[in-house]
N, C-alpha and C. Protein backbone atom coordinates (compact mmCIF):
# COMPACT_ATOMS: atom_id res chain seq x y z
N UNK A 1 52.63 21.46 -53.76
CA UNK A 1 52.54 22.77 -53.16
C UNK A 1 52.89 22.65 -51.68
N UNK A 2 54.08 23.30 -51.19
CA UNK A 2 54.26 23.78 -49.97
C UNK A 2 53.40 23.91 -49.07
N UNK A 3 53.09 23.69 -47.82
CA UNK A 3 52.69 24.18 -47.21
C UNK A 3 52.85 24.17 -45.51
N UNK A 4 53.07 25.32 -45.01
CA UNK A 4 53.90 25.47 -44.20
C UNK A 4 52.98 24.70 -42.83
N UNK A 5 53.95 23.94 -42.25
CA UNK A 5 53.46 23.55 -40.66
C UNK A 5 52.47 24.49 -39.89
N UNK A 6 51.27 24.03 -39.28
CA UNK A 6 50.68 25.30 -38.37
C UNK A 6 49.56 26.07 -39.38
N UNK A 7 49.34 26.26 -40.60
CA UNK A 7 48.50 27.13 -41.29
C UNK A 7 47.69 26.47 -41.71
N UNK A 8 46.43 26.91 -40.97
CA UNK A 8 45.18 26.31 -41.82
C UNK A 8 44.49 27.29 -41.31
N UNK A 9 42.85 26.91 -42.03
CA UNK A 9 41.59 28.06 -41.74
C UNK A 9 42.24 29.17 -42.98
N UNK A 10 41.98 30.34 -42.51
CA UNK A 10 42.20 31.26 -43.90
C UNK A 10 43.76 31.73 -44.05
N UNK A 11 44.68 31.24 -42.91
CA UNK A 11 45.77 31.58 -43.64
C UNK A 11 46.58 30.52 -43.90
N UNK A 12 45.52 29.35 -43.85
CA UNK A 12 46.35 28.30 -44.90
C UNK A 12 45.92 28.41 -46.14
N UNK A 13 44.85 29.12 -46.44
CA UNK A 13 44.21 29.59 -47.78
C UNK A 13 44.95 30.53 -48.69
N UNK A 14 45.33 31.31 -47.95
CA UNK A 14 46.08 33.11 -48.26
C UNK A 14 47.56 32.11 -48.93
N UNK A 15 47.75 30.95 -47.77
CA UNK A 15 49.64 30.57 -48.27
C UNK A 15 49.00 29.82 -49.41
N UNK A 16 48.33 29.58 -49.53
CA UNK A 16 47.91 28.45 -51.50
C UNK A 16 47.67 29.17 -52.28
N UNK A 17 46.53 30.16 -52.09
CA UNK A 17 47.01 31.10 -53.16
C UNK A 17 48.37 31.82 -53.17
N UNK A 18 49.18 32.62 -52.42
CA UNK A 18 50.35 32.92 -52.71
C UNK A 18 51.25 31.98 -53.63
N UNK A 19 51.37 30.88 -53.42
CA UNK A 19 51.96 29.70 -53.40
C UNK A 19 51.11 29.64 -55.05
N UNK A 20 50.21 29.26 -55.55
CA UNK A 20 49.68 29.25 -56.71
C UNK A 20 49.92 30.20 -57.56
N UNK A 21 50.03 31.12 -57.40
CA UNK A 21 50.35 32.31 -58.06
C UNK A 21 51.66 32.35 -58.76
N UNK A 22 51.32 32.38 -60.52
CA UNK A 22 52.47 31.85 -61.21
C UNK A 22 53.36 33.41 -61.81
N UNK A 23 54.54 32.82 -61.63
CA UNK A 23 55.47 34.13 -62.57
C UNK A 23 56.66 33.87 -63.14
N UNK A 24 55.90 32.73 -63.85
CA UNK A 24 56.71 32.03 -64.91
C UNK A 24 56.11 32.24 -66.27
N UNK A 25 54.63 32.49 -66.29
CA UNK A 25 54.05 32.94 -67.35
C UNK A 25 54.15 34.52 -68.10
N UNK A 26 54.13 34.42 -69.49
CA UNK A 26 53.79 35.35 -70.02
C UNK A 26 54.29 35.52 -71.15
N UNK A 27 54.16 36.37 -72.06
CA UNK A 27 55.28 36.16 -73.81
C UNK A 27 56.36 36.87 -73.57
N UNK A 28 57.22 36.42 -74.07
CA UNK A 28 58.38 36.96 -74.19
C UNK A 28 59.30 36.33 -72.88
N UNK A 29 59.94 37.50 -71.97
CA UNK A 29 60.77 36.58 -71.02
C UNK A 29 59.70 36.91 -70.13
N UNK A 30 59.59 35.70 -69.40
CA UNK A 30 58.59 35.96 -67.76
C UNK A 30 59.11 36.95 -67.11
N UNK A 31 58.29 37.21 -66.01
CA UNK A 31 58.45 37.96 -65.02
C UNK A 31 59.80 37.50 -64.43
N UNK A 32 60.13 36.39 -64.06
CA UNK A 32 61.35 35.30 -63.27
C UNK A 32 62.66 35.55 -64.30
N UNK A 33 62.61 35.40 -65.33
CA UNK A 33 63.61 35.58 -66.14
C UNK A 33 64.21 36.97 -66.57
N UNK A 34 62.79 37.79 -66.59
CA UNK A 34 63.44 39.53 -66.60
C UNK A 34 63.88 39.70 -65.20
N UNK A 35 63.42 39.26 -64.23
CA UNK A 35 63.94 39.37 -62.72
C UNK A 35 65.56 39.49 -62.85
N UNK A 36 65.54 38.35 -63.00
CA UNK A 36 66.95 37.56 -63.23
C UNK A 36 67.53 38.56 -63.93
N UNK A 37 67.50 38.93 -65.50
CA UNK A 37 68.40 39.21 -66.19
C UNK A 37 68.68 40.91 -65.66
N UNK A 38 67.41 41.66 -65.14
CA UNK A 38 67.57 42.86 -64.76
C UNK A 38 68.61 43.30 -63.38
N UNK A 39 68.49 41.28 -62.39
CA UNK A 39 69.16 42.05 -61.48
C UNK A 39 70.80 41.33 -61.39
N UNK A 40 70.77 40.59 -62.40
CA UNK A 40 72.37 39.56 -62.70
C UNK A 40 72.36 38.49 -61.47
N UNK A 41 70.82 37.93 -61.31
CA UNK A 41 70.88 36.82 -60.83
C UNK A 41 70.98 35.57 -61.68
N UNK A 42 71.21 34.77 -61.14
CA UNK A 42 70.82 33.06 -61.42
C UNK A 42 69.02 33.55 -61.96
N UNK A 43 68.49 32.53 -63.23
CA UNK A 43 67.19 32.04 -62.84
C UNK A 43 66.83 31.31 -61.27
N UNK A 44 67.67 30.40 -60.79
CA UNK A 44 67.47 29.83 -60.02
C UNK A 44 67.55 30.71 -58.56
N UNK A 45 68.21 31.71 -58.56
CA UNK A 45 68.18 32.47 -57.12
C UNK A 45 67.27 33.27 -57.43
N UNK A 46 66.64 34.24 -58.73
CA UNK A 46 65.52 34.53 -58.68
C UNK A 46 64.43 34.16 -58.66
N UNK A 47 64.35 33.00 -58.53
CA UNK A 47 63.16 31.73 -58.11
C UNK A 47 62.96 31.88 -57.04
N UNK A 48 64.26 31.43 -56.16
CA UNK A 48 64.27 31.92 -54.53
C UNK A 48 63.45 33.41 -54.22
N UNK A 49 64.28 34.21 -55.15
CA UNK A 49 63.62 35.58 -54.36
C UNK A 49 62.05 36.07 -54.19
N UNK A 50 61.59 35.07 -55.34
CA UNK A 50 60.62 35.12 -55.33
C UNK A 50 59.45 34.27 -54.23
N UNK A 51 60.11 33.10 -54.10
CA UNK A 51 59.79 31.98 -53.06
C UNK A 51 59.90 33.12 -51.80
N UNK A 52 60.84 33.82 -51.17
CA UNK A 52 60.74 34.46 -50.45
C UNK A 52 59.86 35.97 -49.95
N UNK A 53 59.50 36.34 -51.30
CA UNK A 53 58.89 37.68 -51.49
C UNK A 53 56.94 37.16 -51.05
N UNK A 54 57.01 35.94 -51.58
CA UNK A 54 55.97 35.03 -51.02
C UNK A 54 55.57 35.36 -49.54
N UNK A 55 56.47 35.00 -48.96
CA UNK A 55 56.76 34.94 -47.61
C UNK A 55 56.51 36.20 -47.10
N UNK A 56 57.40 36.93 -47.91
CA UNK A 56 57.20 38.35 -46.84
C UNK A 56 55.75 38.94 -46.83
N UNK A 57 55.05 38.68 -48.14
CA UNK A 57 53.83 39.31 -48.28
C UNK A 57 52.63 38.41 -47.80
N UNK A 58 52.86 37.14 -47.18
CA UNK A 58 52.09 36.38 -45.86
C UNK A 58 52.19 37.23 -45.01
N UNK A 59 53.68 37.48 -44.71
CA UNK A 59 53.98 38.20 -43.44
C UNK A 59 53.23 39.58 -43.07
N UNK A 60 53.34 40.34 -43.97
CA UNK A 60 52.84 41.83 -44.74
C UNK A 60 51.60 41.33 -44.02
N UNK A 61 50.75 40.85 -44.59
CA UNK A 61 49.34 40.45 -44.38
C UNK A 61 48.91 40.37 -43.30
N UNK A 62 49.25 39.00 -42.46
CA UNK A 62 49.21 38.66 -41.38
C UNK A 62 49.93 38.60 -39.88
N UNK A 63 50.47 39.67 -39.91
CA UNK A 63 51.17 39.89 -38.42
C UNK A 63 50.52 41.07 -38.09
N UNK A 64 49.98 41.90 -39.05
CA UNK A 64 49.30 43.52 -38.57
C UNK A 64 49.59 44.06 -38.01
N UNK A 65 51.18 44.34 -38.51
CA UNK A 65 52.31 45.44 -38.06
C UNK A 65 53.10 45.21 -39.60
N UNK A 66 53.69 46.75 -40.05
CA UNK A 66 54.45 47.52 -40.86
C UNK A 66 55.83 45.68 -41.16
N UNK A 67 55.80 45.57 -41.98
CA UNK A 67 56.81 44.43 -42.36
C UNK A 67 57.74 45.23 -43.51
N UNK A 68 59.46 44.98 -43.28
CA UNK A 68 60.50 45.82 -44.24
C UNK A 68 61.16 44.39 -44.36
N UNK A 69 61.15 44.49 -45.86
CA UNK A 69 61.42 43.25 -47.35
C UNK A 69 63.27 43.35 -46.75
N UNK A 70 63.75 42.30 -46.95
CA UNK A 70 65.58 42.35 -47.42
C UNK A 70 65.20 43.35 -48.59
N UNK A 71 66.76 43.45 -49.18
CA UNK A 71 67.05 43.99 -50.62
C UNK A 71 66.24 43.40 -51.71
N UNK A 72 66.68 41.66 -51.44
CA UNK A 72 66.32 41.06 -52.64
C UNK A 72 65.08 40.99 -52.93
N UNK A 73 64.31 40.71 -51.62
CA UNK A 73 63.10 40.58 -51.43
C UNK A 73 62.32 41.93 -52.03
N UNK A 74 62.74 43.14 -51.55
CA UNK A 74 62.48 44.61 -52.21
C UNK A 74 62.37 44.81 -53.96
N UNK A 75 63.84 43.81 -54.10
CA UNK A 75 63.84 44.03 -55.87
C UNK A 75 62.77 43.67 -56.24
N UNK A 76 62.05 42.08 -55.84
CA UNK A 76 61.35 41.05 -56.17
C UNK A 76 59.61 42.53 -56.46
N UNK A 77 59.76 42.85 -55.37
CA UNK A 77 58.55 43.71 -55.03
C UNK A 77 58.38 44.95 -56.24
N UNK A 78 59.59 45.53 -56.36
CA UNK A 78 59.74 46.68 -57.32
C UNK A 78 59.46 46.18 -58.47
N UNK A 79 59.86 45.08 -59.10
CA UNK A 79 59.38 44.52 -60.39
C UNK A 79 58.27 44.12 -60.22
N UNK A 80 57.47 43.77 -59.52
CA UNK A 80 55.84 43.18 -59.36
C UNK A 80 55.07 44.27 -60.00
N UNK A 81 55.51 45.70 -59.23
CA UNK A 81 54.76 46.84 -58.93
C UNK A 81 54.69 47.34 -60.51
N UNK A 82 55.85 46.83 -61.53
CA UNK A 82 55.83 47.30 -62.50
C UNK A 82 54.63 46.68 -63.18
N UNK A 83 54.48 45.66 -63.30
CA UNK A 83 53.49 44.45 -63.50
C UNK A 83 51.76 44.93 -63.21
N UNK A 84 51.86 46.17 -63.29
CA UNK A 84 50.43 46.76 -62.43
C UNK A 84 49.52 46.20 -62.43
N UNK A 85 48.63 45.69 -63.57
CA UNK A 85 47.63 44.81 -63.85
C UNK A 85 47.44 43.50 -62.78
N UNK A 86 48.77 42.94 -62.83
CA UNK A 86 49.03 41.64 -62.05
C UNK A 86 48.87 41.68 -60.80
N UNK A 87 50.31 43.20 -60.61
CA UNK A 87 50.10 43.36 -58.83
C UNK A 87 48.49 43.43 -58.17
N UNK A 88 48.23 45.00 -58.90
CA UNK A 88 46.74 45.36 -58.56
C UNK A 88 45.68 44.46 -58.65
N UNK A 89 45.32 43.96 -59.33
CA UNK A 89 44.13 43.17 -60.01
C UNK A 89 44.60 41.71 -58.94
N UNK A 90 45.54 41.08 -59.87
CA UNK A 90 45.66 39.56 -59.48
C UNK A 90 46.19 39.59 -57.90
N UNK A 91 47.33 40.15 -57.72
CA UNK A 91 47.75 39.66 -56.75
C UNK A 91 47.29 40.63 -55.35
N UNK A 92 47.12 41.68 -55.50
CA UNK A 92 46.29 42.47 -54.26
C UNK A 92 44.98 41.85 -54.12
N UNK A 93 44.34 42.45 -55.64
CA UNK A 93 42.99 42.08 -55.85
C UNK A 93 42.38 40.28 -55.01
N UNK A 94 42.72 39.36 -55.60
CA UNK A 94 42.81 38.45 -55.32
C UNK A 94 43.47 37.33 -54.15
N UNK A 95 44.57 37.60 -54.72
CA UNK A 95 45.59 36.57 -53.36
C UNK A 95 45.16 36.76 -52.42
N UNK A 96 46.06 38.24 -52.18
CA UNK A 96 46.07 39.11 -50.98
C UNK A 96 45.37 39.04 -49.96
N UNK A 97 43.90 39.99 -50.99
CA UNK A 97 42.35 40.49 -50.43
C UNK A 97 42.85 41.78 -49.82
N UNK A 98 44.16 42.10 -50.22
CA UNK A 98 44.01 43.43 -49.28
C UNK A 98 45.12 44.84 -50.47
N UNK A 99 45.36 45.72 -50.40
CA UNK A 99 46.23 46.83 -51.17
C UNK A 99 47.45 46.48 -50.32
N UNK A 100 48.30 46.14 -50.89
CA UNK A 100 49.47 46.20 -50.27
C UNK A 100 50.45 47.53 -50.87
N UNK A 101 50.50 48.68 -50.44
CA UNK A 101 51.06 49.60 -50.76
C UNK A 101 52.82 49.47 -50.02
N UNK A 102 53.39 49.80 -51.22
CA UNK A 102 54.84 49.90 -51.06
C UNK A 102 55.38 51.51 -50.85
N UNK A 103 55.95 52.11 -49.46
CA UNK A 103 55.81 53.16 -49.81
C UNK A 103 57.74 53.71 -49.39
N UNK A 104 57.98 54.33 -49.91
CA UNK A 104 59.68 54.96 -49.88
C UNK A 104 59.74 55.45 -48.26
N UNK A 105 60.89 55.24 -48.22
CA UNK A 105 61.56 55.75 -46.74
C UNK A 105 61.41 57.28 -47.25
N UNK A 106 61.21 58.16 -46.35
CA UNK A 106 61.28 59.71 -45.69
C UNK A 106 62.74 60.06 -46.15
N UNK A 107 63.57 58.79 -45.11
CA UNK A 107 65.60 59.23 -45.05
C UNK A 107 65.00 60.05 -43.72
N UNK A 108 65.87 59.89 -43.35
CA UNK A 108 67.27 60.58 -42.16
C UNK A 108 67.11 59.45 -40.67
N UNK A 109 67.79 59.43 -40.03
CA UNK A 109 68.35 59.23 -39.02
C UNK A 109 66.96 58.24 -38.27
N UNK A 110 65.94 58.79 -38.07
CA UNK A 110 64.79 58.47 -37.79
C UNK A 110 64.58 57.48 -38.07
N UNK A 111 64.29 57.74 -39.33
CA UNK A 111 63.48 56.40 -40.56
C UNK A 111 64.16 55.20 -40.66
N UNK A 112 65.59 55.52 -40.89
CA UNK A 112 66.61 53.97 -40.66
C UNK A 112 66.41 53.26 -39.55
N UNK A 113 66.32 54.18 -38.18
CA UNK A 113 66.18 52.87 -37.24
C UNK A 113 64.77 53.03 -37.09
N UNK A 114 63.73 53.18 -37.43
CA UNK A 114 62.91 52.94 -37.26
C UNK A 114 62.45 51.08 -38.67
N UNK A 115 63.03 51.38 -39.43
CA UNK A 115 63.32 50.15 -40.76
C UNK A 115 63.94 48.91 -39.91
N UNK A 116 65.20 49.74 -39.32
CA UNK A 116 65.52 48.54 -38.55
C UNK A 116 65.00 47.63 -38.04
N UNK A 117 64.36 48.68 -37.50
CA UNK A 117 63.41 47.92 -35.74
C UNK A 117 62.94 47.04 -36.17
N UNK A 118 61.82 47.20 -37.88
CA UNK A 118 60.76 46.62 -38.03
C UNK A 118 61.24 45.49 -38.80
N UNK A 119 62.69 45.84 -39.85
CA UNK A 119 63.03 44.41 -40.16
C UNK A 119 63.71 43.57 -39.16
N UNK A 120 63.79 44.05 -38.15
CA UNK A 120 64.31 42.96 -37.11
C UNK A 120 63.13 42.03 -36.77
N UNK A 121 61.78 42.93 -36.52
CA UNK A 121 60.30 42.02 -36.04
C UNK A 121 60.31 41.42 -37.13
N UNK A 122 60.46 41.45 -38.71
CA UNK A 122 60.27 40.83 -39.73
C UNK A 122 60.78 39.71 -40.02
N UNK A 123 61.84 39.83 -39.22
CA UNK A 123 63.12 38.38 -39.14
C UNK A 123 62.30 37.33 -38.34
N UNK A 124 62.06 38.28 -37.34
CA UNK A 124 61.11 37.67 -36.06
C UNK A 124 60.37 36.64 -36.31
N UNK A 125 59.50 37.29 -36.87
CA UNK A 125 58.21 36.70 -37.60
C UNK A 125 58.08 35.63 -38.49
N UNK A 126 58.95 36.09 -39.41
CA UNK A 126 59.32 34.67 -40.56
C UNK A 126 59.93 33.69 -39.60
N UNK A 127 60.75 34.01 -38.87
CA UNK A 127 61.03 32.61 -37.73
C UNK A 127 60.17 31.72 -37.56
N UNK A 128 59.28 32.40 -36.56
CA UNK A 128 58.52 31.85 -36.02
C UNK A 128 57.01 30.99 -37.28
N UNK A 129 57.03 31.33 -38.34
CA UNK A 129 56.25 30.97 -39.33
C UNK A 129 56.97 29.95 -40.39
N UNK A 130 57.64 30.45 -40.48
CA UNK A 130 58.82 29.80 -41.90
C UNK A 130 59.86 28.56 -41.12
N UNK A 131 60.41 29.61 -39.98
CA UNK A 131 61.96 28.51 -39.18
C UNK A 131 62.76 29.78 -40.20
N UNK A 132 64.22 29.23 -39.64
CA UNK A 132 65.30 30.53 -40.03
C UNK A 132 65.33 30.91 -41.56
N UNK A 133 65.16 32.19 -41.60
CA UNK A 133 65.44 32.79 -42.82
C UNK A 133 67.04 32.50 -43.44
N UNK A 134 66.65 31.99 -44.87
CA UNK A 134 67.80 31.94 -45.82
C UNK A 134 68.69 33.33 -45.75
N UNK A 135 70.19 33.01 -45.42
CA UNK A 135 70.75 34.03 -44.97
C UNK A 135 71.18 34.71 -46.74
N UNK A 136 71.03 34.11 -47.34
CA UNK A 136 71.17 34.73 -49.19
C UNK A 136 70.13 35.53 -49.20
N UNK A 137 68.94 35.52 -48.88
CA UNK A 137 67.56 36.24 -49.48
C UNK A 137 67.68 37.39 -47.94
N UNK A 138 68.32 36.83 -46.96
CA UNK A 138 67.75 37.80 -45.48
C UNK A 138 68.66 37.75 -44.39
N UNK A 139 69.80 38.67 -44.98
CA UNK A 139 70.97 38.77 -43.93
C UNK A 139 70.20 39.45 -42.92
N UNK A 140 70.94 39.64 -41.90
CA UNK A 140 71.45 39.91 -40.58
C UNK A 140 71.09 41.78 -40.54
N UNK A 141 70.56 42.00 -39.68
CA UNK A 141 69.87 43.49 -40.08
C UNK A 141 71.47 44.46 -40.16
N UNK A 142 72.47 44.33 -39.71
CA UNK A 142 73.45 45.24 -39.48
C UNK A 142 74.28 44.90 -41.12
N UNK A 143 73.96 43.61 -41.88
CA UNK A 143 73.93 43.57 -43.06
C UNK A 143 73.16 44.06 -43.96
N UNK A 144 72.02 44.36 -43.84
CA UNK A 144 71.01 44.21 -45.00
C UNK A 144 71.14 46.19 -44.31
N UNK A 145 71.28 46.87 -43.29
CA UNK A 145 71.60 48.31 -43.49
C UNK A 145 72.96 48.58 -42.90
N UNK A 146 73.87 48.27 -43.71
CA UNK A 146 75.02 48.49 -43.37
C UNK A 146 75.89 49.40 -44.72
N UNK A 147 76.66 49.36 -44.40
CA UNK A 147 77.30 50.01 -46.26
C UNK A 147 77.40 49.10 -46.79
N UNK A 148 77.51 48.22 -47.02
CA UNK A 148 77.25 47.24 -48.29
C UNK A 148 76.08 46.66 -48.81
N UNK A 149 74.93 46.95 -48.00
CA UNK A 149 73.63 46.43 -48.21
C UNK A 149 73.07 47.80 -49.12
N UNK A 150 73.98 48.52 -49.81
CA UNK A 150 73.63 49.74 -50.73
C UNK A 150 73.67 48.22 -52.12
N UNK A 151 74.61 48.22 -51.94
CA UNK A 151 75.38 47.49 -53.11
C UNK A 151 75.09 45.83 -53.71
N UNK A 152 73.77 45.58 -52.41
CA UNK A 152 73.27 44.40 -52.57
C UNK A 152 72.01 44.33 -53.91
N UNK A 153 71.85 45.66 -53.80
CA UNK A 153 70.32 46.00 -54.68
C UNK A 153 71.12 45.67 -55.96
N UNK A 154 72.18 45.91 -56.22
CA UNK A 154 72.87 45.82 -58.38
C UNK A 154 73.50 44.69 -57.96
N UNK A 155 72.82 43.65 -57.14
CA UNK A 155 73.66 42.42 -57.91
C UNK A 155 74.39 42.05 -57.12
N UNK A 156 75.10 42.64 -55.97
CA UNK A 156 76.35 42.62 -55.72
C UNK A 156 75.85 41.52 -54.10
N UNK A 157 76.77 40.59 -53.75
CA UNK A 157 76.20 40.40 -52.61
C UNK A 157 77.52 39.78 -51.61
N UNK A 158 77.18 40.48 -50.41
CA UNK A 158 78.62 40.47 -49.30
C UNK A 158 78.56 39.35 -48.33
């Protein structure tokens, strides 16, 4: 088990459970493998996304400011949410210790750079915790809201 340089006391606790927390289990195809097949990844890059979605929801947690997911990282999240039992119960309930509510952009003009702003602190942040974000899971903010970062969500990646 991973564990990142610098974390101990309770948020070296929060990264072991994250980090413990399996989604490879279950009947039929796992969570990791419907990932995969729903979003025309690799098993193996939806491993990543998930390794990363990890991350963001340390981040979520512990910076106590508004944190905005990449795409992939977003997909990773949208399929959790489907998972209700798991999300709610196991992984809020438990991991977490806290509701992590996912909530939709408003739209217009506002709201984008206001997303911006915050996935720019989000970049920030994982820096300074992680070291540089994988540019596959967490382009460049003028990438990840640009016109092609529409097209990143089905698979597609620029």
């Amino acid at each position: 088990m991973e564990l990142v340089a610098g974390l101990s006391g309770e948020r070296g606790a929060l990264w072991r459970r994250l980090q413990g927390h399996s989604f490879e289990e279950g009947k039929g195809l796992s969570f990791t493998q419907r990932l995969a097949r729903e979003r025309r990844w690799t098993v193996g890059f939806a491993r990543g996304a998930i390794g990363e979605y990890r991350k963001f929801c340390f981040l979520a947690v512990t910076t106590g400011e508004a944190c905005t997911p990449s795409v992939e990282v977003d997909e990773v999240w949208h399929l959790h949410l489907i998972y209700s039992r798991d999300y709610w119960d196991v992984w809020c309930g438990q991991v977490l210790g806290i509701k992590l509510h996912h909530d939709p952009t408003p739209g217009g003009k506002a709201a984008a750079a206001a997303y911006r702003e915050q996935y720019a602190r989000t970049l920030l942040a994982y820096e300074l915790v992680f070291g540089p974000p994988p540019r596959a899971y967490w382009p460049a903010g003028h990438k990840r809201f640009g016109r092609l970062g529409w097209w990143r969500r089905w698979g597609w990646r620029a």
